[in-house]
PDB file of N, CA and C in Angstrom:
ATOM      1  N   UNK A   1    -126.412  14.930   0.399  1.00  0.00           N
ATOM      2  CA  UNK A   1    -126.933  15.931  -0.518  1.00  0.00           C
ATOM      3  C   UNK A   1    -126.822  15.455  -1.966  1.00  0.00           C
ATOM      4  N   UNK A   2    -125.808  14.945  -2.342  1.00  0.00           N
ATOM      5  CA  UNK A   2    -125.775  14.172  -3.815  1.00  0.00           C
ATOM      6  C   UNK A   2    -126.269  12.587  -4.029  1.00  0.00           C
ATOM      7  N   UNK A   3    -126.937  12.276  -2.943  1.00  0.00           N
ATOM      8  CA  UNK A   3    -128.327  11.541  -3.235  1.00  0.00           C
ATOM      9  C   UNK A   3    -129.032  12.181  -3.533  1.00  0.00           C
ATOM     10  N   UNK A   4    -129.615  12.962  -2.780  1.00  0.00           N
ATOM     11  CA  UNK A   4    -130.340  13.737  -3.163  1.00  0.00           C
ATOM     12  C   UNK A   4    -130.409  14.528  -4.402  1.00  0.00           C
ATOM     13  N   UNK A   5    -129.787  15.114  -4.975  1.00  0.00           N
ATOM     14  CA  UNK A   5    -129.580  15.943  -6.334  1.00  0.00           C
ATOM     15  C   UNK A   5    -129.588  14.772  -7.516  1.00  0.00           C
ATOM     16  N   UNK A   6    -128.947  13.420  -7.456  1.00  0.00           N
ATOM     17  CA  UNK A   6    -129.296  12.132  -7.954  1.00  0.00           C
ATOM     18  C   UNK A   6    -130.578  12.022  -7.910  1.00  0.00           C
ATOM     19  N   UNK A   7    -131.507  11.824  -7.448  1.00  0.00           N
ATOM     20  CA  UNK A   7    -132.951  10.922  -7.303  1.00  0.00           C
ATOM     21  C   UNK A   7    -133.559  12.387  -7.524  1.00  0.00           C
ATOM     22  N   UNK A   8    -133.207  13.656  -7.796  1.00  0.00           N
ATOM     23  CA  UNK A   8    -133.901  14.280  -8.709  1.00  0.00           C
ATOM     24  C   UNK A   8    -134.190  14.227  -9.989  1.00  0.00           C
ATOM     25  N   UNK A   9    -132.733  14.297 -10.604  1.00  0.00           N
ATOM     26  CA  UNK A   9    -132.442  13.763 -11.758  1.00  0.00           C
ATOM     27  C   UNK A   9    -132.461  13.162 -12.536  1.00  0.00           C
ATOM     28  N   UNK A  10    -132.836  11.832 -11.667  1.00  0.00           N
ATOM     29  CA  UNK A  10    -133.681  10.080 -11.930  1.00  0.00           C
ATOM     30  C   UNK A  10    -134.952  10.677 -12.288  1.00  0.00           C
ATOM     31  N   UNK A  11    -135.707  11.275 -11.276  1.00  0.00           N
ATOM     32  CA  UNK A  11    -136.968  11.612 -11.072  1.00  0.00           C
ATOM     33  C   UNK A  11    -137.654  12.357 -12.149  1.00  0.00           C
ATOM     34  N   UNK A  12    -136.985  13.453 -12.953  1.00  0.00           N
ATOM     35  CA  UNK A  12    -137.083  13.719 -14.219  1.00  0.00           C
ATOM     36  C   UNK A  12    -137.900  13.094 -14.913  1.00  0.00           C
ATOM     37  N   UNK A  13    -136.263  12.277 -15.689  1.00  0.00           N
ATOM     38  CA  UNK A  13    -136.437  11.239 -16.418  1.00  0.00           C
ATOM     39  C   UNK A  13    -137.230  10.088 -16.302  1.00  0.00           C
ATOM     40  N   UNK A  14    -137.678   9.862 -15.322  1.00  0.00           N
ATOM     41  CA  UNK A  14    -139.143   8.891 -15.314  1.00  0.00           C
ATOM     42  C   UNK A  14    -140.032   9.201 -15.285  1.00  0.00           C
ATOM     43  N   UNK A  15    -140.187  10.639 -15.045  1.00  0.00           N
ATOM     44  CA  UNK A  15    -141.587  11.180 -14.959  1.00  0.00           C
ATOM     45  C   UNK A  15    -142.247  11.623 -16.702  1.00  0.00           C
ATOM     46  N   UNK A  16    -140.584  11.748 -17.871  1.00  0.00           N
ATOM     47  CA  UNK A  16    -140.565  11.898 -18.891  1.00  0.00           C
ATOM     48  C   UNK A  16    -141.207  10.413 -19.411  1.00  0.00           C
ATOM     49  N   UNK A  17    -140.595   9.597 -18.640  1.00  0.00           N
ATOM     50  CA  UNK A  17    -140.733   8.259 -19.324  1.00  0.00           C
ATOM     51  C   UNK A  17    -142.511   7.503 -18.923  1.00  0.00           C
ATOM     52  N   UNK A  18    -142.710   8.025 -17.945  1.00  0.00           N
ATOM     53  CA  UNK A  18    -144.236   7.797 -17.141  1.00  0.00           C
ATOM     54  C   UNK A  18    -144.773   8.410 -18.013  1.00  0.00           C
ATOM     55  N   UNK A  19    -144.915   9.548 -18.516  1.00  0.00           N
ATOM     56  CA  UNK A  19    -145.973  10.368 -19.261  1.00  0.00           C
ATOM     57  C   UNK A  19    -145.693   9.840 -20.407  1.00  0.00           C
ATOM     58  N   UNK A  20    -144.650   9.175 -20.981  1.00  0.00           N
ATOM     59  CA  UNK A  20    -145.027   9.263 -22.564  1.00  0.00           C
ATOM     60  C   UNK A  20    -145.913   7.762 -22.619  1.00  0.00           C
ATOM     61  N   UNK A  21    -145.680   7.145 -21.696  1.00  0.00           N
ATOM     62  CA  UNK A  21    -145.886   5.579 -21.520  1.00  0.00           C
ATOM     63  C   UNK A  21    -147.511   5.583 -21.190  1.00  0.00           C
ATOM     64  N   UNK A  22    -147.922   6.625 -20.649  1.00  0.00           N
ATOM     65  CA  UNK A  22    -149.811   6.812 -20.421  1.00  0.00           C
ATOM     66  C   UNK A  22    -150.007   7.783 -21.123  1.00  0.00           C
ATOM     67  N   UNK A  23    -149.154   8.791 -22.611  1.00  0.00           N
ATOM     68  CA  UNK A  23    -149.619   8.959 -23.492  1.00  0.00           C
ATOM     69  C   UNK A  23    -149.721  10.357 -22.913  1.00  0.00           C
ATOM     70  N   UNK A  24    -149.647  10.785 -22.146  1.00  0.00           N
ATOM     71  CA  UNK A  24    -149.639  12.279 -21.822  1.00  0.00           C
ATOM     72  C   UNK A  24    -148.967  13.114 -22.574  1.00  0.00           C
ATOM     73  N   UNK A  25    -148.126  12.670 -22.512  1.00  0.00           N
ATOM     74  CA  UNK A  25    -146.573  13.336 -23.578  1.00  0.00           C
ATOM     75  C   UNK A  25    -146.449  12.412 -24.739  1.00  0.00           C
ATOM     76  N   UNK A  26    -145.422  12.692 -25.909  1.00  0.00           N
ATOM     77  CA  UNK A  26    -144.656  12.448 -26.489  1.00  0.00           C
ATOM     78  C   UNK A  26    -143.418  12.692 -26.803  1.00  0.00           C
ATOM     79  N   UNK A  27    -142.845  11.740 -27.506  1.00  0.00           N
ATOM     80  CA  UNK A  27    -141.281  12.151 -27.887  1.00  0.00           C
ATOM     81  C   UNK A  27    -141.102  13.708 -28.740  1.00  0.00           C
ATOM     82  N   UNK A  28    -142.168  14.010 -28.764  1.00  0.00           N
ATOM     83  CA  UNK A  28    -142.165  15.242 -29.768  1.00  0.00           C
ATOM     84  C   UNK A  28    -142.852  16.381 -29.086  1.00  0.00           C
ATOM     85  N   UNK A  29    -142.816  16.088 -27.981  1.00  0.00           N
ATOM     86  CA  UNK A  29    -142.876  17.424 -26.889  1.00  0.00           C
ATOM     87  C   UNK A  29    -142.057  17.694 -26.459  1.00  0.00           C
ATOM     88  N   UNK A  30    -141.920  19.522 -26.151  1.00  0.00           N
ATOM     89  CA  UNK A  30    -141.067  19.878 -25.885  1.00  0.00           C
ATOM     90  C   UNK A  30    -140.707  19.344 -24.591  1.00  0.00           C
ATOM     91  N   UNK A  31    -141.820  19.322 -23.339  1.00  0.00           N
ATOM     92  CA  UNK A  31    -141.817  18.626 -22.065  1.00  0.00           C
ATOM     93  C   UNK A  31    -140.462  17.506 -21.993  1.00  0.00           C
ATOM     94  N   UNK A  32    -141.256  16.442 -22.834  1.00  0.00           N
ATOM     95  CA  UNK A  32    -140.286  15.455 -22.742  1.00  0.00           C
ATOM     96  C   UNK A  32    -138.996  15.518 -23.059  1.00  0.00           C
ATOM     97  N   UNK A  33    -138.641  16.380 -23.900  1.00  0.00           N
ATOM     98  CA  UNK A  33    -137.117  16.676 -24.074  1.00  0.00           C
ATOM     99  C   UNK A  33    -136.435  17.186 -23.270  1.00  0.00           C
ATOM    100  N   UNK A  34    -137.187  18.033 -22.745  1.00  0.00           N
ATOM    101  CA  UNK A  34    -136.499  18.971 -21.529  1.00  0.00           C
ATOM    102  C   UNK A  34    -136.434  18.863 -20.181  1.00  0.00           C
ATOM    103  N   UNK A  35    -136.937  17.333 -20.068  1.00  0.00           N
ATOM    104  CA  UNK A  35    -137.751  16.629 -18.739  1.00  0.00           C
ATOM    105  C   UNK A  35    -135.700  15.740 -18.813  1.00  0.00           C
ATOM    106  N   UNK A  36    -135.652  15.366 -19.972  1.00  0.00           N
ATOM    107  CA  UNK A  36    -134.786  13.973 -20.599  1.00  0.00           C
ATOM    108  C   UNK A  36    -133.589  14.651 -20.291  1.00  0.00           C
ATOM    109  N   UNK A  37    -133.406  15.645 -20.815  1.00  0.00           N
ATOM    110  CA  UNK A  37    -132.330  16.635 -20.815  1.00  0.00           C
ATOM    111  C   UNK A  37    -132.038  17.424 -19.476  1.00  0.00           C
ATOM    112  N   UNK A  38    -132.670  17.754 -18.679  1.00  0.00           N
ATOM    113  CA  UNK A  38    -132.886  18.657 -17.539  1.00  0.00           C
ATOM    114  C   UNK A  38    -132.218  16.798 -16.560  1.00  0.00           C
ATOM    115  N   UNK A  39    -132.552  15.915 -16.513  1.00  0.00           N
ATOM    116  CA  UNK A  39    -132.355  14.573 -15.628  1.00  0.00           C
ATOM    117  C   UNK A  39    -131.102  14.348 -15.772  1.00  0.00           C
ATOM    118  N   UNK A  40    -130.766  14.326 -16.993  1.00  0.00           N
ATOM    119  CA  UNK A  40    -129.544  13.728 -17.808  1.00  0.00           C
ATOM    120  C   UNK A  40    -128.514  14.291 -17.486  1.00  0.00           C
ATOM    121  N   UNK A  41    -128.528  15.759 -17.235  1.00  0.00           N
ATOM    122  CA  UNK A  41    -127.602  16.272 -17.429  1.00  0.00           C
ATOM    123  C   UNK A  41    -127.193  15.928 -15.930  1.00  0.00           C
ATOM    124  N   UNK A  42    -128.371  16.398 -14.859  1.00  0.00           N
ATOM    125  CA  UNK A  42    -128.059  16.773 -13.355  1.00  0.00           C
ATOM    126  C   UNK A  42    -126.957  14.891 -13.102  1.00  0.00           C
ATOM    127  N   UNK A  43    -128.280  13.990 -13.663  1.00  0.00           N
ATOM    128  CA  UNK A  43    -126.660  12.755 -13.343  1.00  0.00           C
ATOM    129  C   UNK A  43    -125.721  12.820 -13.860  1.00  0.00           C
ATOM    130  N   UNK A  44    -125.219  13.384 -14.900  1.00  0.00           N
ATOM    131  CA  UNK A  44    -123.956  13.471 -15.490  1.00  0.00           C
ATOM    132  C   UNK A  44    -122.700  13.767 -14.973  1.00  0.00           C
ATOM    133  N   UNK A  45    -123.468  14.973 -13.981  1.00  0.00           N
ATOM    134  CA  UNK A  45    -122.526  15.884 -13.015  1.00  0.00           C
ATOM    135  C   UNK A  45    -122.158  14.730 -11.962  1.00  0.00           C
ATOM    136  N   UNK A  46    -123.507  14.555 -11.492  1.00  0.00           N
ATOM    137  CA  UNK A  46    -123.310  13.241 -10.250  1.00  0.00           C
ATOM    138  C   UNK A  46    -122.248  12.878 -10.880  1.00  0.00           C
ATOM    139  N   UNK A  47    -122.401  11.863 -11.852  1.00  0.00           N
ATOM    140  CA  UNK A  47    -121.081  10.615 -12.387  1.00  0.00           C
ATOM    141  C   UNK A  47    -120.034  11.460 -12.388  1.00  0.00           C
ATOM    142  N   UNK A  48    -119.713  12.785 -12.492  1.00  0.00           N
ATOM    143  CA  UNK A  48    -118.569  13.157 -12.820  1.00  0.00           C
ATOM    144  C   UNK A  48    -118.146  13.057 -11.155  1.00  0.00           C
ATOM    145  N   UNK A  49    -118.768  13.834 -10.349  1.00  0.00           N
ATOM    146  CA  UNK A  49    -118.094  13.994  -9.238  1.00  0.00           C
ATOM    147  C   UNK A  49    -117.949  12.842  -8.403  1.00  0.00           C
ATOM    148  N   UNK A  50    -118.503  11.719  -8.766  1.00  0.00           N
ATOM    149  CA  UNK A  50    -118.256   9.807  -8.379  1.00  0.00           C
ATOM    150  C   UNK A  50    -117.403   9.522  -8.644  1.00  0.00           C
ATOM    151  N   UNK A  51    -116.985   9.936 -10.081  1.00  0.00           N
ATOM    152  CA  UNK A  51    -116.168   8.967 -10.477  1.00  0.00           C
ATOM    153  C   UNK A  51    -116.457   7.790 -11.388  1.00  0.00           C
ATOM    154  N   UNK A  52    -117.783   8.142 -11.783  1.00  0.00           N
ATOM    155  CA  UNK A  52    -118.355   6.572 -12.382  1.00  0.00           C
ATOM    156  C   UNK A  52    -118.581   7.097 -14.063  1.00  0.00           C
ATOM    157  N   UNK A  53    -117.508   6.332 -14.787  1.00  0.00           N
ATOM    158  CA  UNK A  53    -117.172   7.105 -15.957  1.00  0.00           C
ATOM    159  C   UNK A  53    -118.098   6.264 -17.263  1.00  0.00           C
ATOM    160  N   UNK A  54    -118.201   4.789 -16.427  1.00  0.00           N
ATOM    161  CA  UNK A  54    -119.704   4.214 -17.342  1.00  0.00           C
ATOM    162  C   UNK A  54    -120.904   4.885 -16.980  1.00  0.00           C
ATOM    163  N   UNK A  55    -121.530   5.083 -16.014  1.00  0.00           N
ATOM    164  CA  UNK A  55    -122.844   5.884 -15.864  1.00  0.00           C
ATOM    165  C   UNK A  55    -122.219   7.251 -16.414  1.00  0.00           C
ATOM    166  N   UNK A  56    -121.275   8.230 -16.299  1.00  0.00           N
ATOM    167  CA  UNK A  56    -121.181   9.109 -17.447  1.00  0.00           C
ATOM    168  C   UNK A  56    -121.030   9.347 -19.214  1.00  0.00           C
ATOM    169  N   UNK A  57    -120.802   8.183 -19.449  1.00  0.00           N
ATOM    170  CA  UNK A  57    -120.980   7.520 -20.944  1.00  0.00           C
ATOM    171  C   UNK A  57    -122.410   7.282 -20.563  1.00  0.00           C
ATOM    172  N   UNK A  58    -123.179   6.783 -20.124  1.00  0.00           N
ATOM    173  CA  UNK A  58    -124.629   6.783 -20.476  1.00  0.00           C
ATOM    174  C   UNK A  58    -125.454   8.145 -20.277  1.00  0.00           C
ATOM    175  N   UNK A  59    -124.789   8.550 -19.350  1.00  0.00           N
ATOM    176  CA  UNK A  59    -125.855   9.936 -18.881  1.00  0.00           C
ATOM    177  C   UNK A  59    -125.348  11.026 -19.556  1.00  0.00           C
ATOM    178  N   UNK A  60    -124.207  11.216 -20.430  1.00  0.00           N
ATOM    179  CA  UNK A  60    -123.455  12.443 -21.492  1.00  0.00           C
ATOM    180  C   UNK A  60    -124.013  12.076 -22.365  1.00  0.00           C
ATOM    181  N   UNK A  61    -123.732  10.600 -23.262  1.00  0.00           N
ATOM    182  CA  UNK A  61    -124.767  10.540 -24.671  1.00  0.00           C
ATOM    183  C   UNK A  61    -126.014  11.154 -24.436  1.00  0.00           C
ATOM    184  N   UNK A  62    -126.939  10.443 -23.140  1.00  0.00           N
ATOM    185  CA  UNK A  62    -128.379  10.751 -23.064  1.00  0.00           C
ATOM    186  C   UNK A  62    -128.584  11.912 -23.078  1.00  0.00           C
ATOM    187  N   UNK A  63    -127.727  12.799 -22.293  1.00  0.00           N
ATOM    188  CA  UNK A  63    -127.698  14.408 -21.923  1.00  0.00           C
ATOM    189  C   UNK A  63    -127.786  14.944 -24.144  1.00  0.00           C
ATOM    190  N   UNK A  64    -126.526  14.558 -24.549  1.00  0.00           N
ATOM    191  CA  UNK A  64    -126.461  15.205 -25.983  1.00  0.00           C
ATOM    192  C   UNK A  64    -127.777  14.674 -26.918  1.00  0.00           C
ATOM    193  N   UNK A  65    -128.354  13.504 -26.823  1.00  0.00           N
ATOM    194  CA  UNK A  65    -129.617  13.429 -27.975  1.00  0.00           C
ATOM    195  C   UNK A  65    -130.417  14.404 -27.081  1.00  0.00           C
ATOM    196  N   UNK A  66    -130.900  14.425 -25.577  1.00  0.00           N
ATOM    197  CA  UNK A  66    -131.564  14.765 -24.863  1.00  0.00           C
ATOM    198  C   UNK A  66    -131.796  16.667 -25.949  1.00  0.00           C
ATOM    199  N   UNK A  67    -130.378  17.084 -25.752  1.00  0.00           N
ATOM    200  CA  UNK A  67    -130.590  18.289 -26.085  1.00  0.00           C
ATOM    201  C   UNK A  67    -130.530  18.296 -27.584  1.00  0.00           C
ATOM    202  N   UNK A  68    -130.076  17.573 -28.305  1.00  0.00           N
ATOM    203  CA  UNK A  68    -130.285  18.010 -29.762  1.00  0.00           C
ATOM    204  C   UNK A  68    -131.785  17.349 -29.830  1.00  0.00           C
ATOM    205  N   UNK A  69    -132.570  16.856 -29.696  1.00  0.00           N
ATOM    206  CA  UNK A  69    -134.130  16.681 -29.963  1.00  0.00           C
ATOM    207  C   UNK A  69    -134.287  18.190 -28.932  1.00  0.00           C
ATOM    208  N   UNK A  70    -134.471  18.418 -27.779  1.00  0.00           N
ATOM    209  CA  UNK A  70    -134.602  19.854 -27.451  1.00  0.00           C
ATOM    210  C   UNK A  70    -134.402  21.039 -28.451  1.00  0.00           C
ATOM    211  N   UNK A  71    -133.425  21.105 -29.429  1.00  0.00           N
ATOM    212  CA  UNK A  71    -133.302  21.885 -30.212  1.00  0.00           C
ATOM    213  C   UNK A  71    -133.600  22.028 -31.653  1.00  0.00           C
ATOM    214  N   UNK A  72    -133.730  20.767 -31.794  1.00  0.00           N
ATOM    215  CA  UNK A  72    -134.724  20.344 -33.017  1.00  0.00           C
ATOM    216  C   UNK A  72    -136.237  20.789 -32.750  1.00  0.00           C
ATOM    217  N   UNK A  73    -136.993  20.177 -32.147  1.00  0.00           N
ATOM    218  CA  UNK A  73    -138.481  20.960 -31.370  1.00  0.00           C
ATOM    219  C   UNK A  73    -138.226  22.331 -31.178  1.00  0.00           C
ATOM    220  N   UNK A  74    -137.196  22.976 -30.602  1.00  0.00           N
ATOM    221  CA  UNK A  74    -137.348  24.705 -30.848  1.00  0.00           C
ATOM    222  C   UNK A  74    -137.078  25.542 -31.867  1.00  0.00           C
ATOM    223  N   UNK A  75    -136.195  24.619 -32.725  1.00  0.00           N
ATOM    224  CA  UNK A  75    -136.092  25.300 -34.038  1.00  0.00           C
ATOM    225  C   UNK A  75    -137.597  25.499 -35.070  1.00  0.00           C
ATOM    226  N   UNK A  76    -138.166  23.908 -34.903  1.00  0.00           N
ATOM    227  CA  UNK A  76    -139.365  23.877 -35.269  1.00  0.00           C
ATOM    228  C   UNK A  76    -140.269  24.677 -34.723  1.00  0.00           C
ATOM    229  N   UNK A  77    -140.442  24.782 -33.800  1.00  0.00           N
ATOM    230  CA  UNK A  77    -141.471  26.378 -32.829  1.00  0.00           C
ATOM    231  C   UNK A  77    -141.270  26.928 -33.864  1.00  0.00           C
ATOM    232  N   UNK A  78    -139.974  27.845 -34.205  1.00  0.00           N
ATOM    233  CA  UNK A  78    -139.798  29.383 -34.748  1.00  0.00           C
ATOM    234  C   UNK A  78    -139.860  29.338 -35.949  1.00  0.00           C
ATOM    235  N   UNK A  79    -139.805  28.305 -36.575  1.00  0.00           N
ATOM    236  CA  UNK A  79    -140.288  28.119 -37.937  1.00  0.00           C
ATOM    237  C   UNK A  79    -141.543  28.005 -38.832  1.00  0.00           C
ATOM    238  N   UNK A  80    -142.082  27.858 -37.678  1.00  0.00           N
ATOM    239  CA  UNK A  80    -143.635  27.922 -37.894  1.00  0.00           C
ATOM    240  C   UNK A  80    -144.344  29.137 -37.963  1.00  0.00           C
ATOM    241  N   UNK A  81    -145.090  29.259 -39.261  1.00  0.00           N
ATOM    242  CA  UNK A  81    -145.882  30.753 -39.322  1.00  0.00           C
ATOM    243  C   UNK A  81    -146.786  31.093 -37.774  1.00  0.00           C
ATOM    244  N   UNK A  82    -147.060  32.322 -37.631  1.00  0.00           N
ATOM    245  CA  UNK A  82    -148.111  32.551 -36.635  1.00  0.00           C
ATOM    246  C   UNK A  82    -149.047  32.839 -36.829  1.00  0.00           C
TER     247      UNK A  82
END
């Protein structure tokens, strides 16, 4: 089952990384942040419950820009006149 919940998580994040790479997305969509962030986090957990405290140093940083660009793009939403 935590393969599984892994190769979701992966799955995300490449699908973030597939779309920006054929231009579908950008780094400045909300999509992609929340694609980056939503992946990041689910491996994070993985690494925690592994044990694998280098893939959690990569997948916690990624998880924190993941969500501060997430929250940068939503601050910007609400700041914007309608």
């Amino acid at each position: 089952m935590i393969q599984l919940i892994s190769v979701t998580g992966a799955l995300a994040i490449l699908v973030a990384y597939a779309a920006n790479q054929l231009r579908y997305i950008g780094p400045s969509n909300l999509s992609y942040a929340l694609l980056n962030f939503a992946g990041s986090i689910v491996l994070a957990v993985v690494a925690v419950l592994e044990e694998q405290w280098g893939f959690l140093l990569l997948e916690g940083i990624w998880a924190l820009v993941s969500l501060w660009a997430t929250m940068k793009l939503l601050r910007g939403r609400s700041a914007r006149p309608r």
